[in-house]
Protein backbone atom coordinates (compact mmCIF):
# COMPACT_ATOMS: atom_id res chain seq x y z
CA UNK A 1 5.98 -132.12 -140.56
CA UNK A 2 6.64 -132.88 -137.04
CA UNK A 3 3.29 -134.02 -135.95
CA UNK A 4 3.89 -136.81 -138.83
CA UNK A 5 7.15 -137.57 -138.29
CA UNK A 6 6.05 -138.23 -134.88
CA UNK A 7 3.48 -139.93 -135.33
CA UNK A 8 5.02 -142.53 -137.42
CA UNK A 9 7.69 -142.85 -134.71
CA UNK A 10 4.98 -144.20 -132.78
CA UNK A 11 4.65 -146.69 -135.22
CA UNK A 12 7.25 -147.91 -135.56
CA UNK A 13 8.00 -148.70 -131.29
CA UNK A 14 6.03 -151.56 -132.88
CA UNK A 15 6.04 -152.13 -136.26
CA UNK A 16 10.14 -151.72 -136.62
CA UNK A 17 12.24 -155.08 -136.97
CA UNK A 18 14.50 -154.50 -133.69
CA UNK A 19 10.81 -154.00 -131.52
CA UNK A 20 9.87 -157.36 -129.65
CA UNK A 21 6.49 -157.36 -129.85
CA UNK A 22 3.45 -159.20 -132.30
CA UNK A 23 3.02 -156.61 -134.51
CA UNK A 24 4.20 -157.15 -137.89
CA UNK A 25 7.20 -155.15 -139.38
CA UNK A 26 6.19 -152.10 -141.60
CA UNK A 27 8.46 -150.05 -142.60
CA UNK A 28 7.37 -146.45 -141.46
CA UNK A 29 10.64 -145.23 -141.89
CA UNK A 30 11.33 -146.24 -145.17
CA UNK A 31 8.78 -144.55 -147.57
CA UNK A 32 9.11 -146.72 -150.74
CA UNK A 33 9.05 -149.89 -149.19
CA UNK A 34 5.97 -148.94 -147.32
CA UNK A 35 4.31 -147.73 -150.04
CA UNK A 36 4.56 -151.39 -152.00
CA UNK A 37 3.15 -153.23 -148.37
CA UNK A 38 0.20 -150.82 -148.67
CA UNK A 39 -1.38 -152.13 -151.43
CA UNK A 40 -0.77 -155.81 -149.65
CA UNK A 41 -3.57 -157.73 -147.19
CA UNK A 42 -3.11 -157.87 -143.37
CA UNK A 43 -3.80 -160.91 -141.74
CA UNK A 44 -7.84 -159.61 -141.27
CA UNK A 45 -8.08 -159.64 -145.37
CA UNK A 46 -8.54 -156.24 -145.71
CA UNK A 47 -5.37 -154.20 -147.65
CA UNK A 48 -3.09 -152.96 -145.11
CA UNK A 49 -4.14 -149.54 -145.95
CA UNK A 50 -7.55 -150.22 -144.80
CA UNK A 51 -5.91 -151.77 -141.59
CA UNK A 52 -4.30 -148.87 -140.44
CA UNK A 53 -6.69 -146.88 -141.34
CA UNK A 54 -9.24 -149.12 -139.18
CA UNK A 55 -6.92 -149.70 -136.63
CA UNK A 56 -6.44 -145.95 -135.73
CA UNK A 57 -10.05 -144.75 -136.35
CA UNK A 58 -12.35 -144.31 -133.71
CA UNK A 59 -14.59 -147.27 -134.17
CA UNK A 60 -11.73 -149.74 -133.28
CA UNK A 61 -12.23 -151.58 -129.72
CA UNK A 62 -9.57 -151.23 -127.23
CA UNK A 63 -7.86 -154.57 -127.97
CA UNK A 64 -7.36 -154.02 -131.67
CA UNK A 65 -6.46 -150.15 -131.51
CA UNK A 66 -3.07 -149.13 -132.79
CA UNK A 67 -0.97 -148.02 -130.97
CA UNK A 68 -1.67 -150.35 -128.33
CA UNK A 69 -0.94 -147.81 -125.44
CA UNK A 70 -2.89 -144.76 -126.56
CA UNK A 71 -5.48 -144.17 -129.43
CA UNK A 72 -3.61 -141.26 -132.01
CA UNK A 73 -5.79 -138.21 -131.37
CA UNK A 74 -8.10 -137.73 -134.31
CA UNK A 75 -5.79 -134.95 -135.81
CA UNK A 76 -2.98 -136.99 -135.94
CA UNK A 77 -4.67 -140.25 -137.57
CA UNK A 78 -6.11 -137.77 -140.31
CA UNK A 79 -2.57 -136.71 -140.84
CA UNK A 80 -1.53 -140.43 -141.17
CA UNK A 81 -3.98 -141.58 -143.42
CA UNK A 82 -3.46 -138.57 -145.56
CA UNK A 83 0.23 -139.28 -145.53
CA UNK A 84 -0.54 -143.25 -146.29
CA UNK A 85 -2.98 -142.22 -149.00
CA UNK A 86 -0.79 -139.60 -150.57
CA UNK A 87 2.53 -142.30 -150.51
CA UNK A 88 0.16 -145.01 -152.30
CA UNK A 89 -1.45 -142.79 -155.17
CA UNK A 90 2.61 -140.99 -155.58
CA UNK A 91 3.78 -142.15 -159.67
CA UNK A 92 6.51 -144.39 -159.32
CA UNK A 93 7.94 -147.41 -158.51
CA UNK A 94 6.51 -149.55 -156.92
């Protein structure tokens, strides 16, 4: 729903190929070709999956937290990983 789709916005002020910043391009926007990255591994060796998952969890320090500006609130990183989880374990291609 909303809280999703804006959640994933957030994201992707990042993560999209047009934003200037470190972060790698994912493709939030673009559900089957960010379903085959999450089964890849980030630069930290861990699956991406894992990453984001780690990334937006409460545990993460302040330098390594995603998004960079403000921590998701723990509702909306449950709805994330949910999502994330869901989009990996969906039959089909890839």
């Amino acid at each position: 729903g909303a809280i999703l789709k804006s959640t994933l916005n957030r994201c992707l002020k990042c993560h999209d190929a047009s934003a200037f910043t470190r972060a790698p391009v994912l493709p939030f926007d673009e559900p089957r070709a960010l379903k085959a990255k999450l089964s890849e591994k980030a630069k930290s060796g861990r699956f991406l999956l894992d990453e984001i998952e780690y990334r937006t969890g409460d545990l993460t320090d302040f330098d390594q937290q995603m998004p960079p500006d403000r921590k998701l609130n723990p509702r909306d990183a449950r709805i994330l990983k949910d999502y994330l989880e869901g989009l990996k374990a969906a039959p089909g291609s890839p």
